[in-house]
N, C-alpha and C. Protein backbone atom coordinates (compact mmCIF):
# COMPACT_ATOMS: atom_id res chain seq x y z
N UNK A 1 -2.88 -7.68 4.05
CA UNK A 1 -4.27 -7.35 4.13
C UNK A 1 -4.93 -7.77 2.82
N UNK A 2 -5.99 -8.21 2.98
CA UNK A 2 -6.62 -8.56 1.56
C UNK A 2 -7.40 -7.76 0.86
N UNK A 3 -8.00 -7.75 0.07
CA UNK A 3 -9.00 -7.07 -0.32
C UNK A 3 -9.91 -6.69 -0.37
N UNK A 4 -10.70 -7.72 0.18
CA UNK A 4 -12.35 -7.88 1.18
C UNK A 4 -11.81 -6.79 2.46
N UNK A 5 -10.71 -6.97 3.27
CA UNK A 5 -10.60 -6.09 4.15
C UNK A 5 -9.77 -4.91 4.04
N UNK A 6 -9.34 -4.72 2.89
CA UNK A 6 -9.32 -2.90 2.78
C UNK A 6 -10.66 -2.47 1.77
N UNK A 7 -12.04 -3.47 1.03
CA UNK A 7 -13.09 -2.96 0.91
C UNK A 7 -13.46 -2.36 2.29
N UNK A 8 -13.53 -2.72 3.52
CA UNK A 8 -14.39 -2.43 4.61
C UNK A 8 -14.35 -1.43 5.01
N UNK A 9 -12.98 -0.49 4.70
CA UNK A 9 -12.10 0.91 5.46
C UNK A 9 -12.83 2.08 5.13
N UNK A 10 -12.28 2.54 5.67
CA UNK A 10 -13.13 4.20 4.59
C UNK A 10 -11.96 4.69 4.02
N UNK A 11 -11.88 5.99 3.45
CA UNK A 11 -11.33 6.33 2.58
C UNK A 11 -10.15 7.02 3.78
N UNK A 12 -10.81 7.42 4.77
CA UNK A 12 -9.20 8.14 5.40
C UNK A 12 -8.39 6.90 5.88
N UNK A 13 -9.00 5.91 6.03
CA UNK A 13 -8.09 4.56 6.55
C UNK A 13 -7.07 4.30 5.62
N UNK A 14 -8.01 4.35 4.08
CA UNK A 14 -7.20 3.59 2.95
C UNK A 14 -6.09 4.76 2.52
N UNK A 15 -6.19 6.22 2.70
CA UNK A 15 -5.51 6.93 2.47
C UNK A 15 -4.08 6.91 3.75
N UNK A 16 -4.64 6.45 4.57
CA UNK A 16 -3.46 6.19 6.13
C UNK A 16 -2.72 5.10 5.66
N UNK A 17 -3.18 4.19 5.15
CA UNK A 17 -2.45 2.84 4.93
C UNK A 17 -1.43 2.91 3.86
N UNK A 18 -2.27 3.38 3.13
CA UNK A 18 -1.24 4.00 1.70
C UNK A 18 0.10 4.04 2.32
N UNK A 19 0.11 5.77 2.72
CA UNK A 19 1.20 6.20 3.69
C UNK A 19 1.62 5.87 4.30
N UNK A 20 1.47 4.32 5.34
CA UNK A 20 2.41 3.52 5.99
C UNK A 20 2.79 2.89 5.35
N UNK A 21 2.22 2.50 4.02
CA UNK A 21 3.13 1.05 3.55
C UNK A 21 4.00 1.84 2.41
N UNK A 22 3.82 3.54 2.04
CA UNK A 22 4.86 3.83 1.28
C UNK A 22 6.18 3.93 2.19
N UNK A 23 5.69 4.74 3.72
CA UNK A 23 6.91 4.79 3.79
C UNK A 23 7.61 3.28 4.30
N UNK A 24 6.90 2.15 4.12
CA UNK A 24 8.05 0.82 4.28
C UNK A 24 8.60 0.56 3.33
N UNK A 25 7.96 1.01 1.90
CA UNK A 25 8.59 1.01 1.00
C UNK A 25 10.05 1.43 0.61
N UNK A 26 10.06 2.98 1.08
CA UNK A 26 10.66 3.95 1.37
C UNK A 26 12.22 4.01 2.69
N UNK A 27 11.39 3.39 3.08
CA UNK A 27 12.81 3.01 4.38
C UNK A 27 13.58 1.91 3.95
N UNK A 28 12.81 0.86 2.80
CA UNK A 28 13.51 -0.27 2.25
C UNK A 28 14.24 -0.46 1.38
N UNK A 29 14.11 0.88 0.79
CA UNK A 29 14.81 1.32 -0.39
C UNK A 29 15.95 2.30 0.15
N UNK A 30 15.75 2.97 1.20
CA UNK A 30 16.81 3.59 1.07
C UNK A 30 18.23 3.07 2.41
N UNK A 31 17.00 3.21 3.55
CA UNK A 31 17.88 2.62 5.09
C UNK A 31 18.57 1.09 4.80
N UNK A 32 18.38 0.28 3.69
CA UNK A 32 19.13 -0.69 3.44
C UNK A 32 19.90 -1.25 2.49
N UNK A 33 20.03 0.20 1.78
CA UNK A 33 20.77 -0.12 0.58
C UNK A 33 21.94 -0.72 1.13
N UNK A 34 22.71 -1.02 -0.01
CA UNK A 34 23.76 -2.05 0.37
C UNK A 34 23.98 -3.34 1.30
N UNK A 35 22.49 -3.74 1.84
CA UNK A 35 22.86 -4.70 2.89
C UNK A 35 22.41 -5.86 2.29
N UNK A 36 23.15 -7.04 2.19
CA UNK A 36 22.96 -8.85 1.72
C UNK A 36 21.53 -9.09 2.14
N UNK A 37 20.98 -9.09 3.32
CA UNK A 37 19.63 -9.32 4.14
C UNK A 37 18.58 -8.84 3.70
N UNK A 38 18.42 -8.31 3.00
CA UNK A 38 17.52 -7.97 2.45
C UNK A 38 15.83 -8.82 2.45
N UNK A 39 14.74 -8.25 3.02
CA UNK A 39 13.74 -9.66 2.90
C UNK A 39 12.74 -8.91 1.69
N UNK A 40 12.91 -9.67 0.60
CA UNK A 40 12.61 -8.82 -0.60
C UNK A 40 10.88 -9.54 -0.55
N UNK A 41 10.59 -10.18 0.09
CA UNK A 41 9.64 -10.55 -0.20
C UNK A 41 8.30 -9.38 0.63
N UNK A 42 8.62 -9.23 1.71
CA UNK A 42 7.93 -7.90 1.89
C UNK A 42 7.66 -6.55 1.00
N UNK A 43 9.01 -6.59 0.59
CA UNK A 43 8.94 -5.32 -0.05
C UNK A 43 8.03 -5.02 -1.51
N UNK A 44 7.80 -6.76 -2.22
CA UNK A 44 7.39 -6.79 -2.74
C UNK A 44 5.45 -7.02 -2.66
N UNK A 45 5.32 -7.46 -1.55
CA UNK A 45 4.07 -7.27 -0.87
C UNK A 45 3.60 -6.31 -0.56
N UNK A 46 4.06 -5.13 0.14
CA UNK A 46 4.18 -3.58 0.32
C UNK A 46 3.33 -2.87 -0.64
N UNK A 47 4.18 -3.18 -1.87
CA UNK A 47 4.18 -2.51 -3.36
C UNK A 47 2.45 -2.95 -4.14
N UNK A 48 2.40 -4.37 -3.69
CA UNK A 48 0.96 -4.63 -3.85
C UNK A 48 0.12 -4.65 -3.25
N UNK A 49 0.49 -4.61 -1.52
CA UNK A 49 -1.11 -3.83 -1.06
C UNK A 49 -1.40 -2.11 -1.32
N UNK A 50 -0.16 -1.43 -1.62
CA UNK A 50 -0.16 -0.17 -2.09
C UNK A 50 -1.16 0.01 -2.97
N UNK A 51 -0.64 -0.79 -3.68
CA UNK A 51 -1.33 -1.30 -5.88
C UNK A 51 -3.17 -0.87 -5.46
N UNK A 52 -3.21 -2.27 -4.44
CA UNK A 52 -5.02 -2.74 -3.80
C UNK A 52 -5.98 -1.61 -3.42
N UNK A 53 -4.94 -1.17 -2.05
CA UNK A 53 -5.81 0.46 -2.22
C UNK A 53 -6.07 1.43 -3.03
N UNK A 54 -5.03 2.02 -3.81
CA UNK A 54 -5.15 3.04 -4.32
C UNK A 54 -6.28 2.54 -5.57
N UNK A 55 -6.09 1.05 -6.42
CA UNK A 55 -7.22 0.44 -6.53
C UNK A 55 -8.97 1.00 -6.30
N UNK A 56 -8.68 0.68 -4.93
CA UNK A 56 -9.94 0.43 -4.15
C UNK A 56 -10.28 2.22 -4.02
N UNK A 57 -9.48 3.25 -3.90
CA UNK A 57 -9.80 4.65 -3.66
C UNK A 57 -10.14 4.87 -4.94
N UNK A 58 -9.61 4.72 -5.95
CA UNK A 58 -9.49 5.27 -7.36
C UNK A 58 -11.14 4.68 -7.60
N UNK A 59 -12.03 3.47 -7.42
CA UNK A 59 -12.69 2.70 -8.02
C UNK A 59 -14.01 3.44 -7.25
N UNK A 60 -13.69 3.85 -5.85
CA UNK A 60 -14.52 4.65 -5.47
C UNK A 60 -14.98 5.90 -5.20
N UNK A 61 -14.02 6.66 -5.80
CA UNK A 61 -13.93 8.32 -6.65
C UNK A 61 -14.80 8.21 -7.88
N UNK A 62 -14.64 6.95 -8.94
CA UNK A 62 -15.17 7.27 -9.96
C UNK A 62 -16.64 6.82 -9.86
N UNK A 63 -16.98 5.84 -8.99
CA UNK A 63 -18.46 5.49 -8.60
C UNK A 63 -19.24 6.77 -7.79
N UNK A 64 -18.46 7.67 -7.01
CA UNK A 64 -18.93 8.74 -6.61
C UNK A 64 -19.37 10.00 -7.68
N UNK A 65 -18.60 9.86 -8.96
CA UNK A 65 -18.47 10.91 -9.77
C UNK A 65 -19.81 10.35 -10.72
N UNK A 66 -19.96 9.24 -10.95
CA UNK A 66 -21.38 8.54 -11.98
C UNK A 66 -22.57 9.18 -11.38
């Protein structure tokens, strides 16, 4: 997802999304430990649309608070 399109969400979206992409995080870290297959490249994508939102929530808490 990019960034232009988690600007568009509202805040319970961006707070939902969060929480799905922790827990892929979360299942990737743990449901596959030890396995060769690993597709690290998601996991590392995960971690940065995580990054984007909380971003994008944090940036619009403090514009609410001005």
């Amino acid at each position: 997802m990019s960034y232009k399109e988690i600007k568009k969400k509202s805040d319970s979206e961006l707070v939902d999304y969060v929480n799905q992409q922790r827990e892929i995080i979360r299942n990737f870290r743990f449901n596959t430990s030890g396995s060769a297959n690993r597709d690290v490249s998601s996991f590392h994508s995960a971690k940065k649309e995580v990054a984007r939102a909380l971003t994008e929530i944090n940036s619009r808490s403090r514009a609410n608070k001005v």
